[in-house]
N, C-alpha and C. Protein backbone atom coordinates (compact mmCIF):
# COMPACT_ATOMS: atom_id res chain seq x y z
N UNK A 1 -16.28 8.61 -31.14
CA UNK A 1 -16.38 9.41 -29.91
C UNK A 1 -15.02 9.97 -29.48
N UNK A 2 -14.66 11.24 -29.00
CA UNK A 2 -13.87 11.52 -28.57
C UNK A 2 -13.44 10.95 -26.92
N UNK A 3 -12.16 11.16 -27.02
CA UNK A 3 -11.24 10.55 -25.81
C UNK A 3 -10.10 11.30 -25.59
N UNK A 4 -10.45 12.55 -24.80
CA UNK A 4 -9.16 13.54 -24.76
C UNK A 4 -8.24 13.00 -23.88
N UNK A 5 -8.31 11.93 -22.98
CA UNK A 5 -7.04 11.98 -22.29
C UNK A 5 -6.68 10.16 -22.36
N UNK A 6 -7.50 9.74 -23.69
CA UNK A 6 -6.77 8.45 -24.04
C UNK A 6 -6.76 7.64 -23.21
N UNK A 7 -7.72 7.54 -22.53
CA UNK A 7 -7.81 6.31 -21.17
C UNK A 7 -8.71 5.21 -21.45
N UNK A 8 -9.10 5.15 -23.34
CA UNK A 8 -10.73 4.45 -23.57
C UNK A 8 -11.50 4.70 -23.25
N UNK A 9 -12.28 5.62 -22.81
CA UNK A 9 -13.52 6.22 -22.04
C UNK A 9 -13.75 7.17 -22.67
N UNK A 10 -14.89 7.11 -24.04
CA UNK A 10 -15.22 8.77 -24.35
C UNK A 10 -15.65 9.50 -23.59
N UNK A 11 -15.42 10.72 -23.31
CA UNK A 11 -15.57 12.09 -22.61
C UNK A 11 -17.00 12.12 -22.03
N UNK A 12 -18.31 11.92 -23.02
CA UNK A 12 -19.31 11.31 -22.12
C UNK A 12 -20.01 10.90 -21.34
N UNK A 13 -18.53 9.96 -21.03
CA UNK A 13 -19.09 9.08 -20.20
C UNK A 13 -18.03 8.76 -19.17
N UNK A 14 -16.88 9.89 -19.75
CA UNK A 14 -15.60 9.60 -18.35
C UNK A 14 -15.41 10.99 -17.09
N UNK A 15 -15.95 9.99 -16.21
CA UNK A 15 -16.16 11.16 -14.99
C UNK A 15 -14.92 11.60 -14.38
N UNK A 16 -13.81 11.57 -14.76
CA UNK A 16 -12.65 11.46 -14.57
C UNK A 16 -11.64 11.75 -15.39
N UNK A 17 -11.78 12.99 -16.37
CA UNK A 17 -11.20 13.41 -17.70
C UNK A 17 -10.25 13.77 -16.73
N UNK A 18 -8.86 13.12 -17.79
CA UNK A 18 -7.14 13.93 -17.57
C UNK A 18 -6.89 13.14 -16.94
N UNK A 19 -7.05 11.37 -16.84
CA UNK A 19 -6.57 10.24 -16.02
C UNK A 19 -5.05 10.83 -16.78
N UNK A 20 -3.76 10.36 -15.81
CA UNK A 20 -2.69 10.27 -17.28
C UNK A 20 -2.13 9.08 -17.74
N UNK A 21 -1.30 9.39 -18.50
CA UNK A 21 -1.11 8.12 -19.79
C UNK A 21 -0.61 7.03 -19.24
N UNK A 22 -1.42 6.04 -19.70
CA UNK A 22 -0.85 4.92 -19.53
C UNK A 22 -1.44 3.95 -17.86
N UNK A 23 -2.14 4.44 -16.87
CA UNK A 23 -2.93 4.49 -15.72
C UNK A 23 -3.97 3.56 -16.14
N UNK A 24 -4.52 2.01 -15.17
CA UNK A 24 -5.30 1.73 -15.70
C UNK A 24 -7.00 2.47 -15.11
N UNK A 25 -7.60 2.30 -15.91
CA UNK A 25 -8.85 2.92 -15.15
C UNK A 25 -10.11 2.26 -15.10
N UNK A 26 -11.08 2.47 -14.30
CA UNK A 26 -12.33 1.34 -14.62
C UNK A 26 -13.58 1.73 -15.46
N UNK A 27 -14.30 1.35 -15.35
CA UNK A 27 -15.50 1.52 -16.88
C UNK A 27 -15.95 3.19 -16.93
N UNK A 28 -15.58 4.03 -15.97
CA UNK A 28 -15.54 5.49 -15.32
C UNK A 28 -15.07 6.40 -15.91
N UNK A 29 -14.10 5.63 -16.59
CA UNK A 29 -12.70 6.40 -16.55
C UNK A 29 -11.51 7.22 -15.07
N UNK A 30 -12.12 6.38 -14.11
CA UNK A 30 -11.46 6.47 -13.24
C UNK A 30 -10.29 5.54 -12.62
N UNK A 31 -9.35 5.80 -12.57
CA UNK A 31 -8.01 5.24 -12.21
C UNK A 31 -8.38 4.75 -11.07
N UNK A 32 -8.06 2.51 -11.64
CA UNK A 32 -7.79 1.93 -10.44
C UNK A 32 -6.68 2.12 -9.45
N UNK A 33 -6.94 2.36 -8.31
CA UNK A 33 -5.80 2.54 -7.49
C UNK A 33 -5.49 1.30 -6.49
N UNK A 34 -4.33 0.76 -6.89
CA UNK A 34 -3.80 -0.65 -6.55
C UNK A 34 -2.73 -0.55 -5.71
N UNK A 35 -2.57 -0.81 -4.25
CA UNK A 35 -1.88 -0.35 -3.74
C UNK A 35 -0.75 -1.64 -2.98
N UNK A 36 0.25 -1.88 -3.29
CA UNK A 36 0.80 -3.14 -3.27
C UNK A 36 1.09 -3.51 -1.59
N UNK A 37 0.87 -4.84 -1.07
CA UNK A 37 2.09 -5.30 -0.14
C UNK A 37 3.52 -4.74 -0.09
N UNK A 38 3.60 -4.83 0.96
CA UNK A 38 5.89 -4.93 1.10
C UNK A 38 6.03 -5.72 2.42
N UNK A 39 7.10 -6.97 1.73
CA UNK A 39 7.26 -7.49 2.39
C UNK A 39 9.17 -6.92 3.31
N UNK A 40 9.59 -7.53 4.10
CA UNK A 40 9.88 -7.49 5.18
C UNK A 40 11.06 -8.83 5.56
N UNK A 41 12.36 -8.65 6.03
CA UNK A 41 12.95 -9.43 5.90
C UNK A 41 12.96 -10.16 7.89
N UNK A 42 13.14 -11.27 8.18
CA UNK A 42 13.38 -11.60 9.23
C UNK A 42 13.95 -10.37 10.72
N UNK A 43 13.16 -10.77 11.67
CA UNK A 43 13.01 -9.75 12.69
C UNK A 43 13.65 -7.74 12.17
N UNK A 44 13.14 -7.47 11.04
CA UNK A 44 14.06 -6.51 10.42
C UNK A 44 11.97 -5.16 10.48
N UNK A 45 12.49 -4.37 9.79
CA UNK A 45 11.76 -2.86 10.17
C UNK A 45 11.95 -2.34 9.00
N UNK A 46 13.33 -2.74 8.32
CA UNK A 46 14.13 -1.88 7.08
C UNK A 46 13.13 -2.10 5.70
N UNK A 47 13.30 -0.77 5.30
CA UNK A 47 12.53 -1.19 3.66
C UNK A 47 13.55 -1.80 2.66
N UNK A 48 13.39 -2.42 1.89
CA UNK A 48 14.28 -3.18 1.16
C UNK A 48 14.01 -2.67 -0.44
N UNK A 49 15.17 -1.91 -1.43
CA UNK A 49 15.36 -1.54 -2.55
C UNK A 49 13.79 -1.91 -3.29
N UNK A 50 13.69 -2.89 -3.29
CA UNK A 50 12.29 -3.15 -4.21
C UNK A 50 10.76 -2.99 -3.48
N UNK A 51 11.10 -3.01 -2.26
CA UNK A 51 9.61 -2.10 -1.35
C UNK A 51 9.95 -0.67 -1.52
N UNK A 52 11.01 -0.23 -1.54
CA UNK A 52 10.97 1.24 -1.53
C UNK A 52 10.53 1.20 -3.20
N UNK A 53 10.90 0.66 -3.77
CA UNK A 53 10.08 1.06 -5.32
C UNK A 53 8.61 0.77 -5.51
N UNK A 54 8.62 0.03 -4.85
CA UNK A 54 7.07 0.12 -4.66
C UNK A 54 5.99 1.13 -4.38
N UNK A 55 6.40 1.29 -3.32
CA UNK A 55 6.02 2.76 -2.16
C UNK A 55 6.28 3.75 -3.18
N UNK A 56 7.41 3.85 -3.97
CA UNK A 56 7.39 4.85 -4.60
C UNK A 56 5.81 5.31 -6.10
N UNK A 57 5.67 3.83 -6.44
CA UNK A 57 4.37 4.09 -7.12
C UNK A 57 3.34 4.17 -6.19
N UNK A 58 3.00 3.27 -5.19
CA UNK A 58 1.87 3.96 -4.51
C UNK A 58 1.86 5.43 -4.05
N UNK A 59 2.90 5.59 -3.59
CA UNK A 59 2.63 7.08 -3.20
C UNK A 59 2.51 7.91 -4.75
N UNK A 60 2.76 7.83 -5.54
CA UNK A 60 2.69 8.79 -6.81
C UNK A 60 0.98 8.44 -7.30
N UNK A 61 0.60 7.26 -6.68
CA UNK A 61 -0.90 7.00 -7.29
C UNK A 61 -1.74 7.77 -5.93
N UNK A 62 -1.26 7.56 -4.95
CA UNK A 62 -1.95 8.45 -3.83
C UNK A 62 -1.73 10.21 -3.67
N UNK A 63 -0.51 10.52 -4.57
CA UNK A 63 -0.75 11.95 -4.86
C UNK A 63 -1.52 12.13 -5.54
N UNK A 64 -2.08 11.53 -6.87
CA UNK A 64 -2.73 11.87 -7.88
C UNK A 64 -4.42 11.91 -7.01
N UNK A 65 -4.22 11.31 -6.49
CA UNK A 65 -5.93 10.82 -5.56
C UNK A 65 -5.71 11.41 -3.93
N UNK A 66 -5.87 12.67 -3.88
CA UNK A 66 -5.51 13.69 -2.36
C UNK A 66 -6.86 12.89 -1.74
N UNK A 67 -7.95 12.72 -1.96
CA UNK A 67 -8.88 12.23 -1.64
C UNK A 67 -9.33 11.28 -0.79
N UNK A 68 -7.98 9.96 -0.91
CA UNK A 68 -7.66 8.56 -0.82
C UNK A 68 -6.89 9.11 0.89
N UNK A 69 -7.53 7.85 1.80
CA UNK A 69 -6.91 7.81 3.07
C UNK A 69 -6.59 6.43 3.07
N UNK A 70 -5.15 6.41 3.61
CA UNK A 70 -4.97 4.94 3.85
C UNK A 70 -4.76 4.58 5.23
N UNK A 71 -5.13 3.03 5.22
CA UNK A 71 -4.04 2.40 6.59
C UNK A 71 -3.16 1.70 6.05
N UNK A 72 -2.22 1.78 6.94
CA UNK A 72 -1.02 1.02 6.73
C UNK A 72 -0.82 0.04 8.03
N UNK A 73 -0.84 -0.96 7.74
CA UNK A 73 -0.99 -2.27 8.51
C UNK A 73 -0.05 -3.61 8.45
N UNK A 74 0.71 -3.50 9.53
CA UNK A 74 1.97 -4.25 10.05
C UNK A 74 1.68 -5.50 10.48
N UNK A 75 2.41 -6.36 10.01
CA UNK A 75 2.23 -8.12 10.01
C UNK A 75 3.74 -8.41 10.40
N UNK A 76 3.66 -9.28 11.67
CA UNK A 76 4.85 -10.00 11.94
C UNK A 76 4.79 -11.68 11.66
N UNK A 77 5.84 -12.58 11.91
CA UNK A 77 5.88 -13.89 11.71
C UNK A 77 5.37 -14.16 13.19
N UNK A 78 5.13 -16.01 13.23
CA UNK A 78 4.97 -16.15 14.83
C UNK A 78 6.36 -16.36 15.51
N UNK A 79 7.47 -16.36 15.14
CA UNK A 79 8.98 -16.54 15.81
C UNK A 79 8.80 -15.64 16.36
N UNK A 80 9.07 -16.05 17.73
CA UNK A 80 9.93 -15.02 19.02
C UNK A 80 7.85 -14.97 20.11
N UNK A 81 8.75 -13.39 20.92
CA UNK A 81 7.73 -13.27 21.97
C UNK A 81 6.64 -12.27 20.86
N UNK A 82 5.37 -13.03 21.17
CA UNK A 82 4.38 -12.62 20.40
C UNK A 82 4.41 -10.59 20.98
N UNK A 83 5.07 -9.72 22.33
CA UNK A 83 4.85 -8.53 22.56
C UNK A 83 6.07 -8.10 22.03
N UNK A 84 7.14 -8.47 21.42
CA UNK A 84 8.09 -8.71 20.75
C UNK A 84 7.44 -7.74 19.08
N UNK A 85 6.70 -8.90 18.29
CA UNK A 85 6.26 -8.94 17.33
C UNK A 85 5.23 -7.64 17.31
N UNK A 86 4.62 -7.41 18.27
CA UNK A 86 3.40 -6.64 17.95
C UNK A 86 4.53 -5.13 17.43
N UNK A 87 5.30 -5.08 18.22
CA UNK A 87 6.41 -3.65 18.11
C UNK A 87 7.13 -4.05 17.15
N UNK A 88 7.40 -5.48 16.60
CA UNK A 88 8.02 -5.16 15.54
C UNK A 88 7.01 -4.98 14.37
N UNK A 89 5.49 -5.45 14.32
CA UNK A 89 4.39 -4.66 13.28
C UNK A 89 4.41 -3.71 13.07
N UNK A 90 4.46 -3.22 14.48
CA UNK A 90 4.64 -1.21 14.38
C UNK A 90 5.46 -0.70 13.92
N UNK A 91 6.68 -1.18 14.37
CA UNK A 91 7.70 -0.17 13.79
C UNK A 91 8.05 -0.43 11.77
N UNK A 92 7.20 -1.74 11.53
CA UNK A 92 7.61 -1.88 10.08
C UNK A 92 6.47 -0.87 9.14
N UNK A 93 4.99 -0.80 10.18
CA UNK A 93 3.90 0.35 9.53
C UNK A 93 4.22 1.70 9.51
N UNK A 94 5.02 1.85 10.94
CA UNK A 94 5.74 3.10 10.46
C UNK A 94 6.99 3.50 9.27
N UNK A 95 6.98 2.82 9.18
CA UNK A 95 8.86 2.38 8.11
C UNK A 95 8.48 3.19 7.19
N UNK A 96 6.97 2.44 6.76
CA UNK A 96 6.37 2.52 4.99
C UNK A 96 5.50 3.89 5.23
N UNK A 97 4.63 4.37 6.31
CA UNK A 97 4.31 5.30 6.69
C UNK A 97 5.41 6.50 6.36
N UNK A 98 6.59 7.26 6.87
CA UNK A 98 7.43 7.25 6.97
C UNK A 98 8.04 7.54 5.75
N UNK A 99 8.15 6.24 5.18
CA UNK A 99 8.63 6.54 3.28
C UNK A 99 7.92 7.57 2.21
N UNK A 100 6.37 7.21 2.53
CA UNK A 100 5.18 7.57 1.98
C UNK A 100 5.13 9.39 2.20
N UNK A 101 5.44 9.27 3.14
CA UNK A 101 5.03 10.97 3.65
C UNK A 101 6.88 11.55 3.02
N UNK A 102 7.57 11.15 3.17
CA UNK A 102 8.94 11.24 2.59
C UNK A 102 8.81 11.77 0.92
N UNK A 103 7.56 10.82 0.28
CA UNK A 103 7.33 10.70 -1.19
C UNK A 103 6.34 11.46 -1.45
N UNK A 104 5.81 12.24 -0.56
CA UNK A 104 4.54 13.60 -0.77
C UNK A 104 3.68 13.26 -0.54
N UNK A 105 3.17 12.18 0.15
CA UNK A 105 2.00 12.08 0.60
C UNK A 105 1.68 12.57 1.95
N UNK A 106 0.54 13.41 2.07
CA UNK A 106 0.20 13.96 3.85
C UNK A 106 0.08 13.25 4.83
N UNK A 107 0.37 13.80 5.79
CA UNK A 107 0.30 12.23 7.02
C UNK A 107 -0.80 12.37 7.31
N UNK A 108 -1.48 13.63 7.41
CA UNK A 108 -3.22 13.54 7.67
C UNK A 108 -3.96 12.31 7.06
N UNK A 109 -3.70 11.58 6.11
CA UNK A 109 -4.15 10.49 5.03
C UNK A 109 -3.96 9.34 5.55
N UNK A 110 -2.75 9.27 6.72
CA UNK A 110 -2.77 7.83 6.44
C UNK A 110 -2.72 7.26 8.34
N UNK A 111 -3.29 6.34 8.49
CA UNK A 111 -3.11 5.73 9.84
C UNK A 111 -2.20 4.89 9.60
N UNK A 112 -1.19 4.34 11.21
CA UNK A 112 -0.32 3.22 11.00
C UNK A 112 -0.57 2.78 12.18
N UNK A 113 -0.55 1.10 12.12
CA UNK A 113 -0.85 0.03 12.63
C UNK A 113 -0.18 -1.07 13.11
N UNK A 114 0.27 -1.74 14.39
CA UNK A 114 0.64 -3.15 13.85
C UNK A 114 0.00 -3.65 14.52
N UNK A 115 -0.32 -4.88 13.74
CA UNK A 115 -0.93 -6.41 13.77
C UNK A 115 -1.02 -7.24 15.04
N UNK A 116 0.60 -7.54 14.79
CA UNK A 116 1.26 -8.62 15.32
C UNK A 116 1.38 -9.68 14.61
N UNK A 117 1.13 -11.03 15.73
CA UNK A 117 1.05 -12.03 14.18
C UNK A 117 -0.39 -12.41 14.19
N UNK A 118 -1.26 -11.79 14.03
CA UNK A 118 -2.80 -12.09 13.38
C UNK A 118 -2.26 -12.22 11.92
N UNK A 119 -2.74 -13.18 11.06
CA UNK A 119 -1.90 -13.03 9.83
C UNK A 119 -2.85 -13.40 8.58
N UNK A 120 -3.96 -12.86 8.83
CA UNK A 120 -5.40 -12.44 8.00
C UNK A 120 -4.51 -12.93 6.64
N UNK A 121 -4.99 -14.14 5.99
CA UNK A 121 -4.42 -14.38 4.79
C UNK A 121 -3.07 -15.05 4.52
N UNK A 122 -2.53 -15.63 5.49
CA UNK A 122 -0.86 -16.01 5.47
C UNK A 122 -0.87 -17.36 6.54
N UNK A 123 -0.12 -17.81 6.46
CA UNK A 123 0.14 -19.11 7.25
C UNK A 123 1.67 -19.36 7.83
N UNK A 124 1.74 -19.63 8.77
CA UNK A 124 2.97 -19.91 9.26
C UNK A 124 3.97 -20.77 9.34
N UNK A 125 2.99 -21.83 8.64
CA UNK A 125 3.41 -23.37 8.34
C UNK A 125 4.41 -24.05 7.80
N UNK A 126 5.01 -23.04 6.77
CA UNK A 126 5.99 -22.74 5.86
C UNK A 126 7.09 -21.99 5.70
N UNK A 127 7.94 -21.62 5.07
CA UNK A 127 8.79 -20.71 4.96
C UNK A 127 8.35 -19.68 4.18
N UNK A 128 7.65 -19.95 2.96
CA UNK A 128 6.89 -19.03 2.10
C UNK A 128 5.98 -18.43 3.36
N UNK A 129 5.05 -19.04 4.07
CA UNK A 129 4.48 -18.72 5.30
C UNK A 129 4.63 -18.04 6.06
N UNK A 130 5.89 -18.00 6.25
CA UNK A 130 6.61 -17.08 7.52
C UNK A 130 6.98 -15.59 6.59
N UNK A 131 7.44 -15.83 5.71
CA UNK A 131 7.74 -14.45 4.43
C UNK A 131 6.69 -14.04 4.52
N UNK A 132 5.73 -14.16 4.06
CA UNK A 132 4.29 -14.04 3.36
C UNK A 132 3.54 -12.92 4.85
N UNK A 133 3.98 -13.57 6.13
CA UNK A 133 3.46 -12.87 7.23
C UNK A 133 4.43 -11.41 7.83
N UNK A 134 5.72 -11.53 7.34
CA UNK A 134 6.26 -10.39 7.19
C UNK A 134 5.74 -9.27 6.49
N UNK A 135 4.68 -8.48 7.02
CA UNK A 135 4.59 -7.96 5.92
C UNK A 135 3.89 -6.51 6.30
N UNK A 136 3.83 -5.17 5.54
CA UNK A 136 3.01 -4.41 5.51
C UNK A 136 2.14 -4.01 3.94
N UNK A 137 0.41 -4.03 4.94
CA UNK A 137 -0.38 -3.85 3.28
C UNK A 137 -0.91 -2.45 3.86
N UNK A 138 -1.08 -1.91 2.34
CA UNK A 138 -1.81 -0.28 2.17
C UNK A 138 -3.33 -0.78 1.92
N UNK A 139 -4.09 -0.33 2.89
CA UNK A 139 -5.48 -0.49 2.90
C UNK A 139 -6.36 1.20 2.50
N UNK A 140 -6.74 1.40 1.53
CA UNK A 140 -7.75 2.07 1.63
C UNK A 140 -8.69 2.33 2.40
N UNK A 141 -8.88 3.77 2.88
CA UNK A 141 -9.87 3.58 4.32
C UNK A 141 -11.07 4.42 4.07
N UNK A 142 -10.90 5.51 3.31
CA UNK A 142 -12.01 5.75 2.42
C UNK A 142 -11.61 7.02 0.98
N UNK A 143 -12.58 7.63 0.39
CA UNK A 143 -13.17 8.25 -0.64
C UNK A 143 -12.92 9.25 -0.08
């Protein structure tokens, strides 16, 4: 069977011809789009060398997919005044917000959020804990 754009998916049956090289994709031939965490250093807002590389592939996977709306959603630790934290969620969703639209993505696409310390998935208990709640995730919001 032919496979013009080499993604494993003969033509057939790939609803999604011209994935490009190397992209993983699902039984479709459509490119999973995986959009990472960035974490966040103590009472800080700043993107840090390896979140900005990050951001830099999500946003290149969210150009390829104009389609894709995200949220972007701000997580603080529980240290300090919890109205403290909620502004520092915000200002870290905007950070990556911000980067994203910097890296070609439309701002029409994406909402930004903060949390606070609601910490859906993270614990505070710890030091890994407290990292772990630093954080902003790219949520898909729809198709």
């Amino acid at each position: 069977p032919v496979d013009s754009d080499g993604d494993g998916v003969p033509n057939d049956r790939d609803q999604c011809p011209g994935t490009p090289a190397g992209v993983k994709v699902d039984a479709r031939g459509c490119e999973i789009v995986k959009l990472r965490n960035v974490y966040f250093g103590f009472d800080s807002a700043v993107l840090l060398a390896t979140a900005k590389g990050m951001l830099n592939e999500s946003a290149a996977a969210l150009r390829r997919h104009p389609d894709l709306k995200v949220e972007i959603v701000g997580f603080a630790d529980s240290r300090g005044p919890e109205s403290y934290n909620m502004k520092l969620s915000e200002r870290r969703a905007e950070a990556v917000r911000n980067h994203l639209e910097q890296a070609g993505v439309d701002s029409t696409r994406m909402t930004a959020r903060g949390y606070g310390e609601s910490h859906e998935g993270a614990s505070d208990l710890s030091a890994n804990g407290l990292a772990q709640s630093r954080r902003v995730e790219l949520r898909v919001e729809s198709r």
